[in-house]
Protein backbone atom coordinates (compact mmCIF):
# COMPACT_ATOMS: atom_id res chain seq x y z
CA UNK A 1 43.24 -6.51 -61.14
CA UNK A 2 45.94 -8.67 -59.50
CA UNK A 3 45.42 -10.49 -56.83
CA UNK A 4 48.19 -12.37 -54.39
CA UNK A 5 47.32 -15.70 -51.89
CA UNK A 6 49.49 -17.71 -50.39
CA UNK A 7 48.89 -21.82 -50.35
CA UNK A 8 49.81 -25.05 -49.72
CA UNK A 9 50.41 -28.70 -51.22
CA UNK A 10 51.68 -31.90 -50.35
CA UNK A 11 54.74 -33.09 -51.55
CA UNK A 12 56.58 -36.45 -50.29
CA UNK A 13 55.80 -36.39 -46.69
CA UNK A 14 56.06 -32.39 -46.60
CA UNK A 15 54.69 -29.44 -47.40
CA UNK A 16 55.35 -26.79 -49.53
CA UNK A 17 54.50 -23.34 -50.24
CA UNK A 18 52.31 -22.17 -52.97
CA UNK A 19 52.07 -18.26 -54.28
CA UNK A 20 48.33 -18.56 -55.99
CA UNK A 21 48.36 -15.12 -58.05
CA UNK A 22 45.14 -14.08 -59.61
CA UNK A 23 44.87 -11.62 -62.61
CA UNK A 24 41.52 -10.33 -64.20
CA UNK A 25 41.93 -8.86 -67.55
CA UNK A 26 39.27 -7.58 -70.35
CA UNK A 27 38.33 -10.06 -73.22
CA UNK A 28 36.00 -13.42 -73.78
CA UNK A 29 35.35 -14.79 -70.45
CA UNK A 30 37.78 -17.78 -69.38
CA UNK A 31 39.65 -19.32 -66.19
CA UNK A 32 43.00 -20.99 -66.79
CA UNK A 33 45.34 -22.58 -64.41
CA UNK A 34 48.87 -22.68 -64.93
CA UNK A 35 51.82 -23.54 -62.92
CA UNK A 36 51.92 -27.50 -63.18
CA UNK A 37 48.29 -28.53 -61.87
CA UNK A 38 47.42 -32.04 -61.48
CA UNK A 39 44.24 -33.19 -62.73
CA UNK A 40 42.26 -32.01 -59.08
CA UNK A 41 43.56 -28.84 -59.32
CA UNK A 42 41.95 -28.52 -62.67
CA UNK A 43 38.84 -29.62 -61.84
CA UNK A 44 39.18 -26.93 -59.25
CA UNK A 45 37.84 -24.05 -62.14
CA UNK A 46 34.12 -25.43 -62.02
CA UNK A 47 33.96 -26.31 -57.90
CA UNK A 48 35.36 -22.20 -56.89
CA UNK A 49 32.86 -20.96 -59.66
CA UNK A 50 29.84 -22.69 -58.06
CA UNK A 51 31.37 -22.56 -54.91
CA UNK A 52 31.46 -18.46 -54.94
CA UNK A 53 27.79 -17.89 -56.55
CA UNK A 54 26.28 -19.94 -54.62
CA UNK A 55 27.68 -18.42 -51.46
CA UNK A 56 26.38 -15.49 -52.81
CA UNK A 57 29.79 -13.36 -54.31
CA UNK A 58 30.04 -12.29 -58.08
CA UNK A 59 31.69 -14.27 -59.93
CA UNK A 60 33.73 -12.04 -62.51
CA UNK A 61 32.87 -12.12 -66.27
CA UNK A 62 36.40 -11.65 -67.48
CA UNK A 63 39.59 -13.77 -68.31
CA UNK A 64 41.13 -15.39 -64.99
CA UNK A 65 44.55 -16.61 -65.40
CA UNK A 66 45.47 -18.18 -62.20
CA UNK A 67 49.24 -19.05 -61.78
CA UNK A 68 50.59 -21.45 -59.01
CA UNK A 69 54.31 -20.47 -57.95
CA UNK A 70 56.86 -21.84 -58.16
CA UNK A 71 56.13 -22.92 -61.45
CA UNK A 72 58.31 -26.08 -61.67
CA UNK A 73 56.54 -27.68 -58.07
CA UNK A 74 54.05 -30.22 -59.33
CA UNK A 75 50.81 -28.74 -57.34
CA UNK A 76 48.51 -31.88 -56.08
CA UNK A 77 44.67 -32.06 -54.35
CA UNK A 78 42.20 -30.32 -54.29
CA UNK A 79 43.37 -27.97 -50.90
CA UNK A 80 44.12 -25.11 -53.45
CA UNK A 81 40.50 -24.53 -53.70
CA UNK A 82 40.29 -21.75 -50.95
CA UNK A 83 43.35 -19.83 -51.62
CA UNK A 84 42.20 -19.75 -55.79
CA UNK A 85 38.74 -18.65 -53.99
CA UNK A 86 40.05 -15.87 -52.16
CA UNK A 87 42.42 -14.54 -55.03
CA UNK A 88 39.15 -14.08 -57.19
CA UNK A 89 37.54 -12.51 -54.27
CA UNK A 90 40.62 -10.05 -53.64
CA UNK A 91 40.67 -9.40 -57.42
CA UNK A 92 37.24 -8.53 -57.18
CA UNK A 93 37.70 -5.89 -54.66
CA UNK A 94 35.66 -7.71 -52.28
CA UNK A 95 38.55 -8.16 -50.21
CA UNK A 96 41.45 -6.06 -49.14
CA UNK A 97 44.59 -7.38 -50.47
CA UNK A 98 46.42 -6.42 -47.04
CA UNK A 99 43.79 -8.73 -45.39
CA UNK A 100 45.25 -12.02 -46.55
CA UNK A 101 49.15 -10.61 -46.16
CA UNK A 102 50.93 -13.02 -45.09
CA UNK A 103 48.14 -15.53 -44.28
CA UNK A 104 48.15 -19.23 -45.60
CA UNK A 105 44.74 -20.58 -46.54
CA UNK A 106 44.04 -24.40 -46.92
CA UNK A 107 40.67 -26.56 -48.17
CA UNK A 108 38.54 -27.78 -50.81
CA UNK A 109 34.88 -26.24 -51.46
CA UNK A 110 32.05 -27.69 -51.99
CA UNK A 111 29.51 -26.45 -54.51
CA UNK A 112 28.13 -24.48 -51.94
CA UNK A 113 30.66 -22.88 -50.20
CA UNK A 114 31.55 -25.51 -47.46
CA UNK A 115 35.29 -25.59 -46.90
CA UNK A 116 36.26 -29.59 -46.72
CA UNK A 117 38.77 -31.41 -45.02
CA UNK A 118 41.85 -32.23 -47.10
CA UNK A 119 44.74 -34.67 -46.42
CA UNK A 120 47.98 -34.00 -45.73
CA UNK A 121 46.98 -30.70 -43.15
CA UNK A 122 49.60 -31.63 -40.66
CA UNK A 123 52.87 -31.28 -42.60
CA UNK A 124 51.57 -28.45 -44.54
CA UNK A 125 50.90 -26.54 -41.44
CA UNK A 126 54.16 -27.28 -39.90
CA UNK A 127 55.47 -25.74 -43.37
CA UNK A 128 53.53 -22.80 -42.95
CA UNK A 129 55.02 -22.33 -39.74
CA UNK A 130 58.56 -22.50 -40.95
CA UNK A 131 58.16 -19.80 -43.61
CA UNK A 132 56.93 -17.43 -40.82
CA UNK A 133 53.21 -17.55 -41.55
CA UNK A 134 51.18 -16.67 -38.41
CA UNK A 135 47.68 -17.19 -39.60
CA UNK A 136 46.27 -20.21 -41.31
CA UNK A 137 42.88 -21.32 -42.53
CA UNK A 138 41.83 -24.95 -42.31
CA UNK A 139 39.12 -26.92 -42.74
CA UNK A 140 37.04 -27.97 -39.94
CA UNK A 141 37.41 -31.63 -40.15
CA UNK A 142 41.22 -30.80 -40.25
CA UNK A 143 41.14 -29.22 -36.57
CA UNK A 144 42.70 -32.04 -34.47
CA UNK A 145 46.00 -31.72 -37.04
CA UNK A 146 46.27 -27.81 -36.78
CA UNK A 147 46.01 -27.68 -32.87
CA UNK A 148 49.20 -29.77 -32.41
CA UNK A 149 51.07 -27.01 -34.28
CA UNK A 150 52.39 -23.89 -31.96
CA UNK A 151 53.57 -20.64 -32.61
CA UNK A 152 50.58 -19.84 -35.25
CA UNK A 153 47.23 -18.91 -35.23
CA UNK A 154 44.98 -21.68 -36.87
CA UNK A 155 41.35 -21.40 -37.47
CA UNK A 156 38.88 -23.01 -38.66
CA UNK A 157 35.78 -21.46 -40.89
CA UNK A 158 33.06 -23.43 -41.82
CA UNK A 159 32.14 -21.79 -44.98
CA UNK A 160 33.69 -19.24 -47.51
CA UNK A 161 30.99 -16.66 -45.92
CA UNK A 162 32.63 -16.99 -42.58
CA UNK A 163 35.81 -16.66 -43.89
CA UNK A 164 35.08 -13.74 -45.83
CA UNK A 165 33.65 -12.29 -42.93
CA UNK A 166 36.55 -12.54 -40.31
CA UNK A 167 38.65 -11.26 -42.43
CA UNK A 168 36.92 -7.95 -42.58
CA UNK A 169 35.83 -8.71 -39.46
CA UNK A 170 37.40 -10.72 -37.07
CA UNK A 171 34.85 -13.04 -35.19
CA UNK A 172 37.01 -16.49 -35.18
CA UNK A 173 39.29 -17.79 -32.59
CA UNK A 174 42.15 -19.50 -33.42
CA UNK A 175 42.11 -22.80 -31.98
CA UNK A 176 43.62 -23.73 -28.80
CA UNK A 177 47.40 -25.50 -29.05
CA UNK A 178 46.97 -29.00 -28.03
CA UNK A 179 49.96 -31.11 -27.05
CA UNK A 180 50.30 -34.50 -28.45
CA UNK A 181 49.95 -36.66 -25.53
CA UNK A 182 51.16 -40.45 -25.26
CA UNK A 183 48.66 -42.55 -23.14
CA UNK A 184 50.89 -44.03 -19.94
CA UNK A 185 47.57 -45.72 -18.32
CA UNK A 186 45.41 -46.75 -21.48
CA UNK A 187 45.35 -49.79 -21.94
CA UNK A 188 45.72 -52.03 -25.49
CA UNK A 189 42.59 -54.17 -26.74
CA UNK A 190 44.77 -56.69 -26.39
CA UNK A 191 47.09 -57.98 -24.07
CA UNK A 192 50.47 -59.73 -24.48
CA UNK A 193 49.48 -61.82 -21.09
CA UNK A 194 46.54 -63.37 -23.48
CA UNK A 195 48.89 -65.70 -24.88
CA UNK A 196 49.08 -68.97 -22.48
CA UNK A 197 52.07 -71.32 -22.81
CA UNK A 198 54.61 -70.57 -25.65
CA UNK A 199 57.42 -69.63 -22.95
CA UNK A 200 60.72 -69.65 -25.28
CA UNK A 201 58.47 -68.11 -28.09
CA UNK A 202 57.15 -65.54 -25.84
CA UNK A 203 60.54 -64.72 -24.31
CA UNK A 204 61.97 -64.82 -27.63
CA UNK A 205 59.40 -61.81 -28.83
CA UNK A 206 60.80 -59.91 -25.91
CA UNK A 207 64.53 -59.98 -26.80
CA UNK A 208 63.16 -58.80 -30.26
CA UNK A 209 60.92 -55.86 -28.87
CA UNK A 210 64.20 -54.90 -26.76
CA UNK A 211 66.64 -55.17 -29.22
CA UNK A 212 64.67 -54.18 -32.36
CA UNK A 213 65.57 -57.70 -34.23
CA UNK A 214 63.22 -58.88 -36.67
CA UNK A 215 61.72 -62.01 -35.95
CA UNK A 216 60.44 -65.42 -38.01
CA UNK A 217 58.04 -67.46 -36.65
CA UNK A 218 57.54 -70.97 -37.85
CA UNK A 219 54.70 -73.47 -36.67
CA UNK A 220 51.71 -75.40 -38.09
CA UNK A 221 48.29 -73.31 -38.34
CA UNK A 222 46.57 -72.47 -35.19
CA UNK A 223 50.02 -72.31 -32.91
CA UNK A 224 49.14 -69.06 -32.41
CA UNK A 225 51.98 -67.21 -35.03
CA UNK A 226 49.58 -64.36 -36.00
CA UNK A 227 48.45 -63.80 -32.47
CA UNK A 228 51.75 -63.59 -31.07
CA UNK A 229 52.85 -61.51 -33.76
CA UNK A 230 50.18 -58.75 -33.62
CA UNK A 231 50.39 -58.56 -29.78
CA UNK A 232 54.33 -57.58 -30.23
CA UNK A 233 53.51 -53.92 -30.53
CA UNK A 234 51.75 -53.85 -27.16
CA UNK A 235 55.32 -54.70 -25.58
CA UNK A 236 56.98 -51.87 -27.26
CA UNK A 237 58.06 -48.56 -25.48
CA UNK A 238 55.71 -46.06 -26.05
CA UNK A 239 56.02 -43.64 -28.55
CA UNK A 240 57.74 -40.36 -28.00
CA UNK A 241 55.74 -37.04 -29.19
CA UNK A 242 58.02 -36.44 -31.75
CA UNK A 243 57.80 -40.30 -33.27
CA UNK A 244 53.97 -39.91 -32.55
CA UNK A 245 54.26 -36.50 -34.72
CA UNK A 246 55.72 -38.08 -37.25
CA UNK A 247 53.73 -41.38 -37.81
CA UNK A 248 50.70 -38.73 -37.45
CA UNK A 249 52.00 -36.70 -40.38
CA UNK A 250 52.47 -39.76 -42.52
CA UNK A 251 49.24 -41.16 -42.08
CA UNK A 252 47.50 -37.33 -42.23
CA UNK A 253 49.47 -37.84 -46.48
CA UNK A 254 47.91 -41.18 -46.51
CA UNK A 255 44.31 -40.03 -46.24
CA UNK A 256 44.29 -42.65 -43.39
CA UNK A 257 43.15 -40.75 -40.15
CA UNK A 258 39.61 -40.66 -39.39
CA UNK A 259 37.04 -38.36 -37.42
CA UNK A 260 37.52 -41.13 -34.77
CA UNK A 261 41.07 -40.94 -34.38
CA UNK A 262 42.62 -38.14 -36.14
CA UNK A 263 45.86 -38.49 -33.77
CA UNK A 264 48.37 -41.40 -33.79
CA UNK A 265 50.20 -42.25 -30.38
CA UNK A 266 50.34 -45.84 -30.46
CA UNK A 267 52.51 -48.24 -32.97
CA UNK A 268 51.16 -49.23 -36.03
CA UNK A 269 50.98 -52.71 -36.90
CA UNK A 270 50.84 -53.15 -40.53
CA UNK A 271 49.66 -56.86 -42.10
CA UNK A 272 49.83 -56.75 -46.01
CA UNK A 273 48.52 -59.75 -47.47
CA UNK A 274 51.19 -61.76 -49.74
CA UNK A 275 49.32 -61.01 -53.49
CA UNK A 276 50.34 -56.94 -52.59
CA UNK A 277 52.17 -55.37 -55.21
CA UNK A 278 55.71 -53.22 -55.19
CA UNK A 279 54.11 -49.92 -55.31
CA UNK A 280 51.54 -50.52 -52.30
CA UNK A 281 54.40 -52.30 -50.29
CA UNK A 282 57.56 -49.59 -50.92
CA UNK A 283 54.85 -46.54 -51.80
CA UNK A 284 54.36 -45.68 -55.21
CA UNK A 285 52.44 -43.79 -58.16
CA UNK A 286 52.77 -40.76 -60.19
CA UNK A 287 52.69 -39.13 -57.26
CA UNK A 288 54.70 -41.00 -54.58
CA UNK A 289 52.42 -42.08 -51.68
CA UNK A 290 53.53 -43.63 -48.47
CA UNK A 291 53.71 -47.62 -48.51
CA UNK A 292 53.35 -50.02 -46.53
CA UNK A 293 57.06 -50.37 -45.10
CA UNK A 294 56.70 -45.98 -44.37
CA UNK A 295 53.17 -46.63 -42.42
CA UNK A 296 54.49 -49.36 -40.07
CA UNK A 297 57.20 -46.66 -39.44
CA UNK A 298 57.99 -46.62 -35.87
CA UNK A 299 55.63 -49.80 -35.28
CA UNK A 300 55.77 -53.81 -36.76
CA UNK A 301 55.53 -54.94 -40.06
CA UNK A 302 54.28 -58.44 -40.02
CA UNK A 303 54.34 -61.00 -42.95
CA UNK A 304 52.01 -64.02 -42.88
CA UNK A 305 52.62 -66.73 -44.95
CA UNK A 306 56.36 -65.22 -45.95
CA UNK A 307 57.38 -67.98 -48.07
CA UNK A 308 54.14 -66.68 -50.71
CA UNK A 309 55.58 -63.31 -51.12
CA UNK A 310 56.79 -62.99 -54.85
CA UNK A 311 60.69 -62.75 -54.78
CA UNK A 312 60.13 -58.99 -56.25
CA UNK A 313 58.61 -58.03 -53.23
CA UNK A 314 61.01 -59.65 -50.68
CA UNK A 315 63.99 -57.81 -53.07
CA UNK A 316 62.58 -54.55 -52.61
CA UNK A 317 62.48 -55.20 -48.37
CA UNK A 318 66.26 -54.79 -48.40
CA UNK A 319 67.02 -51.25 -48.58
CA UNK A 320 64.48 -50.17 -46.01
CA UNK A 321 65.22 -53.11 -43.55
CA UNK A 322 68.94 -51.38 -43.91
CA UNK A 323 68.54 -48.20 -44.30
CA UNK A 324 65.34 -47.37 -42.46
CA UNK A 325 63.91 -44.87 -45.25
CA UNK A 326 62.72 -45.77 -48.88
CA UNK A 327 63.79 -43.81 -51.77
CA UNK A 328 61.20 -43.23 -55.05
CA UNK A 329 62.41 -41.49 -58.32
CA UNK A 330 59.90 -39.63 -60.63
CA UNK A 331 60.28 -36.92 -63.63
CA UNK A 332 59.26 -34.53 -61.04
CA UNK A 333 62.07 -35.09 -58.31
CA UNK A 334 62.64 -37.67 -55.63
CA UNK A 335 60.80 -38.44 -52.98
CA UNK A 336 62.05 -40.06 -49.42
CA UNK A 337 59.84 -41.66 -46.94
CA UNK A 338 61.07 -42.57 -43.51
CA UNK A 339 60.64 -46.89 -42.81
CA UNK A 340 61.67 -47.89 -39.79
CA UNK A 341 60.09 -51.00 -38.32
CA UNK A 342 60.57 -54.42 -36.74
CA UNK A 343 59.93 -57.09 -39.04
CA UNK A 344 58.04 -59.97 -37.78
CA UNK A 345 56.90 -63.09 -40.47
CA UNK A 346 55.11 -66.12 -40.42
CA UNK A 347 55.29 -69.20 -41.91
CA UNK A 348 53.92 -73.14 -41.72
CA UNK A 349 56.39 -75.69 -42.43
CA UNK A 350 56.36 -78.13 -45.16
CA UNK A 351 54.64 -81.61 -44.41
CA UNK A 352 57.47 -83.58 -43.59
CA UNK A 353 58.49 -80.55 -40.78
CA UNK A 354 61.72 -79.82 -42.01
CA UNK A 355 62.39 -76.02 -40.64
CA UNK A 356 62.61 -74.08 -44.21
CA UNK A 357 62.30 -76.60 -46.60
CA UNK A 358 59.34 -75.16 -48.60
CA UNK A 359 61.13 -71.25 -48.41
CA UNK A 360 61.96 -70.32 -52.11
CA UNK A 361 65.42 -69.52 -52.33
CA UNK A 362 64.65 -65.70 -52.30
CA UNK A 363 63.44 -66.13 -48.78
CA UNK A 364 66.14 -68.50 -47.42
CA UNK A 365 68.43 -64.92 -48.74
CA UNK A 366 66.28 -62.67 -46.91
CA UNK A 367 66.21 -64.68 -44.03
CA UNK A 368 69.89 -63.59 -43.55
CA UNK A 369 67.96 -60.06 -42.24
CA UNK A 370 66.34 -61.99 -39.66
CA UNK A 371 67.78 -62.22 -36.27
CA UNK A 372 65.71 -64.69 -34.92
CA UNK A 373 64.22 -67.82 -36.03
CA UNK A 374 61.57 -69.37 -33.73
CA UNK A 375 59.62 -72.87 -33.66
CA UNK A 376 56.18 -73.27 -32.46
């Protein structure tokens, strides 16, 4: 019997859809995916196996040929794990095939049916949305994403049980739409006013903030260049909801938000130390993730001790300091992440307290990008 889901999967800093078709057919028993599955998706065969016996559905004793649609779309995670799930379960007869029309389900299961958060909800939700889906399954750890999204139905089961169940039988509510709301009374852990002294410097950090020049600081250790430079955020306007949407779907792809804070409304400030390679600074891998540069998006990018960044690193700075976004080319297409951010470094000066003396020559170039140069 054939069987018809819809799905999702990350790809760049998006989403895209995924047709997950499901055919049972007589001969030795077998499950293959096809359709350009990474190595997760693979693995995905053994955890919907255990997954559905031990929720207590038959598991069929035929050949499964699973096939991901488009074909040519490199599929990636493990949040195909529910909609392969239900396609068996549809195939089966267990559930109606006009029950999951034009529904988009989302997760990976545990061996015992759980449904598990997965990264990357936000942006696939918001693609959902834009191909006219009204009803979407999520994990329950992915709740804060789905309930900024309007205009669709999101819920949340638990388990593949409960699933199955409110889709025979609806028992779920959708989760209420929650607006993405920028704090205007919370205050920062720390303050801007904690730095005493340091007038010109100080002034100096507010023409950047205003003007959204990037910024060297130069002084001996201890004249307060790092603390300075990580309170610049706290002077920055606040975030709109739509930069604050997008800085929350980049780190939602990054696997960086947490049960504590699943929403981002406040400025990233992003420190890499100076040993970091290309790929973690620009974003990189066989499948592109977001770098450094793309998760201080919208916030500060700080650089202590910039004269020990290798000349590679300070090279690849130059297209995203002028064009704000990052390009990354792989077999499978290209991928474009958004970089936008005030650069602020840090550096001591050499013994004899000459400004730039011990800058490599790389960094006197890059210090052409800099619009101000300030003395402690």
């Amino acid at each position: 019997m054939y069987a018809k889901v819809f799905g999702e999967t990350p790809v760049g800093l998006n989403g895209a859809g995924v047709i997950v078709e499901v055919d049972l057919e007589r001969g030795l028993p077998g499950f293959e995916i096809v359709g350009l599955p990474d190595m997760a998706v693979r693995e995905s065969r053994e955890r919907v196996r255990t997954a559905l016996k031990n929720s207590g559905f038959p598991f069929p004793q035929n050949r499964i040929t699973v096939n991901l649609a488009p074909a040519n779309l490199r599929k990636d995670g493990s949040g195909l794990d529910l909609p392969i799930a239900v396609g068996i379960l549809v195939s089966l007869g267990v559930l109606p095939q006009d029950k999951v029309k034009d529904k988009v389900f989302i997760g990976e299961l545990s061996l015992e049916g759980v449904i598990r958060e997965v990264n990357g909800v936000l942006p696939m939700v918001l693609e959902a949305r834009r191909q006219g889906i009204r009803e979407i399954f999520i994990p329950r750890g992915n709740e804060e994403e789905g309930c900024l999204v309007d205009g669709v139905s999101v819920f949340t089961p638990g388990d593949l049980k409960e699933m199955a169940a409110h889709l025979l039988q609806p028992c779920l509510q959708p989760l209420p739409h929650k607006e993405l709301t920028v704090p205007e009374t919370e205050l920062p852990d720390i303050d801007f006013a904690d730095v005493h002294g340091q007038k010109v410097v100080k002034r100096a950090l507010e023409i950047a903030a205003a003007g959204g020049h990037n910024i060297l600081l130069v002084g001996s250790p201890g004249s307060g260049k790092t603390m300075l430079a990580r309170r610049l955020p706290t002077i920055l306007p606040p975030m709109t909801k739509e930069e604050a949407l997008e800085v929350t779907k980049i780190y939602s792809i990054a696997g960086l938000l947490n049960h504590k804070k699943r929403l981002i409304n406040e400025r990233p400030f992003r420190s890499p130390h100076h040993t970091i390679t290309l790929s973690a600074l620009i974003g990189g891998g066989m499948v592109p993730v977001p770098g450094e540069v793309t998760l201080s998006h919208n916030g500060v990018l700080f650089l202590d001790e910039f004269p020990e960044f290798s000349r590679a690193a300070l090279e690849v700075l130059r297209q995203p300091l002028e064009d704000h976004f990052v390009t990354i080319n792989r077999v499978h297409g290209s991928y474009v992440f958004p970089a936008s951010f005030l650069m602020a470094c840090a550096q001591n000066p050499c013994p004899c307290e000459e400004q730039y003396t011990n800058v490599k020559d790389d960094g006197k170039k890059m210090q052409s990008l800099i619009g101000l140069h300030l003395c402690l």
